[in-house]
C-alpha atoms as a PDB file:
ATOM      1  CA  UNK A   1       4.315  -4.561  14.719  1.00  0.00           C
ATOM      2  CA  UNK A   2       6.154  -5.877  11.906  1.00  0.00           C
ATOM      3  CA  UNK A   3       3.571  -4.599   9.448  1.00  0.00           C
ATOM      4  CA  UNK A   4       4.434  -1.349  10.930  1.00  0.00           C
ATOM      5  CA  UNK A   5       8.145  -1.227  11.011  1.00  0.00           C
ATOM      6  CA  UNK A   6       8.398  -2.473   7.191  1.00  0.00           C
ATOM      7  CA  UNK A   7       5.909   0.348   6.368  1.00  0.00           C
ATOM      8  CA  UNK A   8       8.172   3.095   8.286  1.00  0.00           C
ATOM      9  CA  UNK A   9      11.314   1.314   6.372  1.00  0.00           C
ATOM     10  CA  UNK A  10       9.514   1.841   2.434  1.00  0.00           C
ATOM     11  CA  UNK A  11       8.137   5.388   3.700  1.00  0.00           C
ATOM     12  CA  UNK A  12      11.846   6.371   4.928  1.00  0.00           C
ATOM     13  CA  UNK A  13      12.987   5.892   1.273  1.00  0.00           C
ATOM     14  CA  UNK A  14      12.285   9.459  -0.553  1.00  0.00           C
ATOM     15  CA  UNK A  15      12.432   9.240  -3.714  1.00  0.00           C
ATOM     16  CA  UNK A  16      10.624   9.936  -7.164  1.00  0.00           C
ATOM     17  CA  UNK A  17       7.091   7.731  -7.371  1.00  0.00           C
ATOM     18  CA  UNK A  18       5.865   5.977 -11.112  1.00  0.00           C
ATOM     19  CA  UNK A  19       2.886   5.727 -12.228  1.00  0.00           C
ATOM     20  CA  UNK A  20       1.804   2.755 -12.863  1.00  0.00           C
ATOM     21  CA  UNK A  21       1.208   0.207  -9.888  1.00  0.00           C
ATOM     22  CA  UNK A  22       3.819  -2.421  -8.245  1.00  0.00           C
ATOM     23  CA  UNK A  23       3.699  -4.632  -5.304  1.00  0.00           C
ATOM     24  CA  UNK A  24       5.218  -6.368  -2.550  1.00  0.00           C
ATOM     25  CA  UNK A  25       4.654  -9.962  -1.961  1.00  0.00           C
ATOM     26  CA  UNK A  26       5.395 -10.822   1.788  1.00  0.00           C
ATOM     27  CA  UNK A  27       3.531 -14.288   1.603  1.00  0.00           C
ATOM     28  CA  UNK A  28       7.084 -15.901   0.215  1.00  0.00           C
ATOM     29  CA  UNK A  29      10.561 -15.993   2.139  1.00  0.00           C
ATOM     30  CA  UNK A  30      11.451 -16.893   5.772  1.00  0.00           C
ATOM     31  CA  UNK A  31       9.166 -14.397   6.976  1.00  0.00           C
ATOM     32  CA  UNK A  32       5.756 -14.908   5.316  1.00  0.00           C
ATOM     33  CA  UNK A  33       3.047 -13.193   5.965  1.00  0.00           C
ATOM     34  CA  UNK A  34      -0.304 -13.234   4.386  1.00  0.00           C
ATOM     35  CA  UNK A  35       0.007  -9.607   2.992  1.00  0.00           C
ATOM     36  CA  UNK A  36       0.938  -8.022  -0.418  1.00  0.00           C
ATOM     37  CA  UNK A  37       1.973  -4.175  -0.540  1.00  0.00           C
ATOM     38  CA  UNK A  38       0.767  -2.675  -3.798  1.00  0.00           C
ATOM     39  CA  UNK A  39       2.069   1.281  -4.488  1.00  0.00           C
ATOM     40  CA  UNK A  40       1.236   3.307  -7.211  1.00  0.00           C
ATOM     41  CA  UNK A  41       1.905   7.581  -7.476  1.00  0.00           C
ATOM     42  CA  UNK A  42      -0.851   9.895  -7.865  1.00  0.00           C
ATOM     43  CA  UNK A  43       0.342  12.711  -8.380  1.00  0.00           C
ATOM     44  CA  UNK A  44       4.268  14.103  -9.046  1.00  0.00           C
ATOM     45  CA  UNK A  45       5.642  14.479  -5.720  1.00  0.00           C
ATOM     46  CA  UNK A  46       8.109  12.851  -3.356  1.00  0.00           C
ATOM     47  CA  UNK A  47       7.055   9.199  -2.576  1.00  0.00           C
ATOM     48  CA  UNK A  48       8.819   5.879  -2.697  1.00  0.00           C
ATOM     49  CA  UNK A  49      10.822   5.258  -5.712  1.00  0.00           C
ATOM     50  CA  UNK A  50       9.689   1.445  -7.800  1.00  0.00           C
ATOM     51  CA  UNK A  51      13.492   0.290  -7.787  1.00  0.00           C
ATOM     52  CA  UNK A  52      13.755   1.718  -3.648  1.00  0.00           C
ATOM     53  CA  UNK A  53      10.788  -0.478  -3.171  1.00  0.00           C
ATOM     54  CA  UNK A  54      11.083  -3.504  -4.709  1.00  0.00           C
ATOM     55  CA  UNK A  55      15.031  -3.233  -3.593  1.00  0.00           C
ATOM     56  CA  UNK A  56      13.724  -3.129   0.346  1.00  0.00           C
ATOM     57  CA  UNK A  57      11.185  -6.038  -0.847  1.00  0.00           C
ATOM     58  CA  UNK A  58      13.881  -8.374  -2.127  1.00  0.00           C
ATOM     59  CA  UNK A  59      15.869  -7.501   1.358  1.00  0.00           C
ATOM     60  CA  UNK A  60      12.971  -8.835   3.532  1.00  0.00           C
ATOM     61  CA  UNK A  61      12.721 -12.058   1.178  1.00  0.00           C
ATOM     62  CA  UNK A  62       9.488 -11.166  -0.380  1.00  0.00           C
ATOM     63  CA  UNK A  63       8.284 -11.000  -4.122  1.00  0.00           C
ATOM     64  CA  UNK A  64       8.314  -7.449  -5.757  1.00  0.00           C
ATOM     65  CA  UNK A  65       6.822  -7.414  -9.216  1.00  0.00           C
ATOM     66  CA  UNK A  66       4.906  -4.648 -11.538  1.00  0.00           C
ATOM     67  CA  UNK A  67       1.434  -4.375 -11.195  1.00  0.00           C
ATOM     68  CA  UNK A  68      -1.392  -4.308  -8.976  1.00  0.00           C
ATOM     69  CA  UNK A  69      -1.142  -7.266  -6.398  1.00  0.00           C
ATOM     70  CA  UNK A  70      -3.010 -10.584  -6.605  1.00  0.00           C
ATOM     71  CA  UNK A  71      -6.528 -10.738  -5.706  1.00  0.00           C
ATOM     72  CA  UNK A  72      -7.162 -14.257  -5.711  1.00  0.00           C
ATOM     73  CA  UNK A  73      -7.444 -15.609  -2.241  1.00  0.00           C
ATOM     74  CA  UNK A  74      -7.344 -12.079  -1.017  1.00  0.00           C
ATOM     75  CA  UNK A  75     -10.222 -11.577   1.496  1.00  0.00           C
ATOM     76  CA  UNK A  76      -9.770  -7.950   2.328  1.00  0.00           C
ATOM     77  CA  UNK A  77      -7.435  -4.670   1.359  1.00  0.00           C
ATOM     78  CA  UNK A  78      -6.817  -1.903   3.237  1.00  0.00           C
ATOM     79  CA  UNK A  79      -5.874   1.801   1.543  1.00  0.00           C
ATOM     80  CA  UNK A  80      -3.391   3.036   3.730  1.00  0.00           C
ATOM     81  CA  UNK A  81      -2.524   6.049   1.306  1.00  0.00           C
ATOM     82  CA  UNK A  82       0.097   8.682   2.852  1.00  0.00           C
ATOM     83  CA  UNK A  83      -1.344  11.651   1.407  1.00  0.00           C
ATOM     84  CA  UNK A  84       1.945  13.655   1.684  1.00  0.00           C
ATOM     85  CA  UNK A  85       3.631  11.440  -0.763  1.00  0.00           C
ATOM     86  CA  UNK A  86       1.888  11.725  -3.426  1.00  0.00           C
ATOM     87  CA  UNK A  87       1.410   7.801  -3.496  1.00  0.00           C
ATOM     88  CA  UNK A  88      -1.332   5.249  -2.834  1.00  0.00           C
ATOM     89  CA  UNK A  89      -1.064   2.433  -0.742  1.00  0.00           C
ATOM     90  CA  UNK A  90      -2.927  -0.238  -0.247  1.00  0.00           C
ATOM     91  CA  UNK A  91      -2.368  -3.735   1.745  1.00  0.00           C
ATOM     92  CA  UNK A  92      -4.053  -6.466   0.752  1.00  0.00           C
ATOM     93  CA  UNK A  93      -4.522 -10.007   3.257  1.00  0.00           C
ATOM     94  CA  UNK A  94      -5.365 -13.425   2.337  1.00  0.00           C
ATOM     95  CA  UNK A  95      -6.289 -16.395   4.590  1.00  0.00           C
ATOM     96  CA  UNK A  96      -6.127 -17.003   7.376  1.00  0.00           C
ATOM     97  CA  UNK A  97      -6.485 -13.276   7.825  1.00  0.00           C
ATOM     98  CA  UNK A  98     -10.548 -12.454   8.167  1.00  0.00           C
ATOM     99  CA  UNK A  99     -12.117  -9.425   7.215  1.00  0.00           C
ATOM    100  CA  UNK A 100     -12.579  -8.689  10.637  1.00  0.00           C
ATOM    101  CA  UNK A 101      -9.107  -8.944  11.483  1.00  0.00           C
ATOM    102  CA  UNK A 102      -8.280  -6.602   8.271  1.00  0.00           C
ATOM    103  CA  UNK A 103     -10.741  -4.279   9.478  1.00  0.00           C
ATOM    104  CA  UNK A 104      -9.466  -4.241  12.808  1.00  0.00           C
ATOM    105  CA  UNK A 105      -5.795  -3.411  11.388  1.00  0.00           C
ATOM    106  CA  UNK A 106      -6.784  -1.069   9.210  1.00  0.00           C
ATOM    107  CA  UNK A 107      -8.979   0.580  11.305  1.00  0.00           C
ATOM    108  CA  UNK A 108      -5.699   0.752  13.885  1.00  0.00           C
ATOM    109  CA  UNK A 109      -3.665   2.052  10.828  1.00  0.00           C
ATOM    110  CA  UNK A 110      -6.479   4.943  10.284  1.00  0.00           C
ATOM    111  CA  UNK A 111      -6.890   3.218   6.465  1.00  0.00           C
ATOM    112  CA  UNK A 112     -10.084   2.593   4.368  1.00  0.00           C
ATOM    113  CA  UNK A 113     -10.958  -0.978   4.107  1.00  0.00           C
ATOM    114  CA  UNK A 114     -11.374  -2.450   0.678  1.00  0.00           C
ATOM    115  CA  UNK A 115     -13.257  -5.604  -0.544  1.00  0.00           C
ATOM    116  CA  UNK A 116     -11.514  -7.613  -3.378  1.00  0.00           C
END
């Protein structure tokens, strides 16, 4: 559920999208979860601005930074892309996540799963 919610929060931020990749770190702060965001815009259109991003990010104690996200220890990604803004997404879990529970989510989420 919280996956969710922080999702709606960065989608609810319209803004101008880059091009080049940056990413959300949730597996640091008070909150930690096994999960880094990574964002990236495909195309010139309405998305999620970097600095709205990694601004929400900082608020939920996680690590933004530039570029893609860390892949070691991840086990499983899943491309959540939100075709309408221009932008893709993709979430990528580390241990003790599975890729069965990755699937499972991202099959939930109506994603694409990805393999590291």
């Amino acid at each position: 559920m919280r996956i969710l919610s922080l999702t709606v929060v960065f989608v609810s931020l319209l803004a101008c999208g880059g091009s080049e990749p940056y990413h959300c770190d949730f597996r640091t702060g008070d909150s930690a979860e096994p999960r880094c965001q990574e964002r990236a815009a495909r195309v010139a259109s309405p998305g999620v601005s970097e600095a709205a991003f990694q601004q929400t990010c900082e608020l939920v104690q996680a690590t933004s930074g530039d570029g893609a996200c860390p892949l070691d220890g991840a086990v499983a990604g899943c491309d959540v892309t939100f075709a309408a803004g221009g932008e893709t997404v993709v979430d990528w879990y580390y241990a003790p996540e599975t890729v069965e529970s990755v699937t499972e989510t991202c099959d939930a989420a109506g994603g694409t799963v990805l393999l590291p």
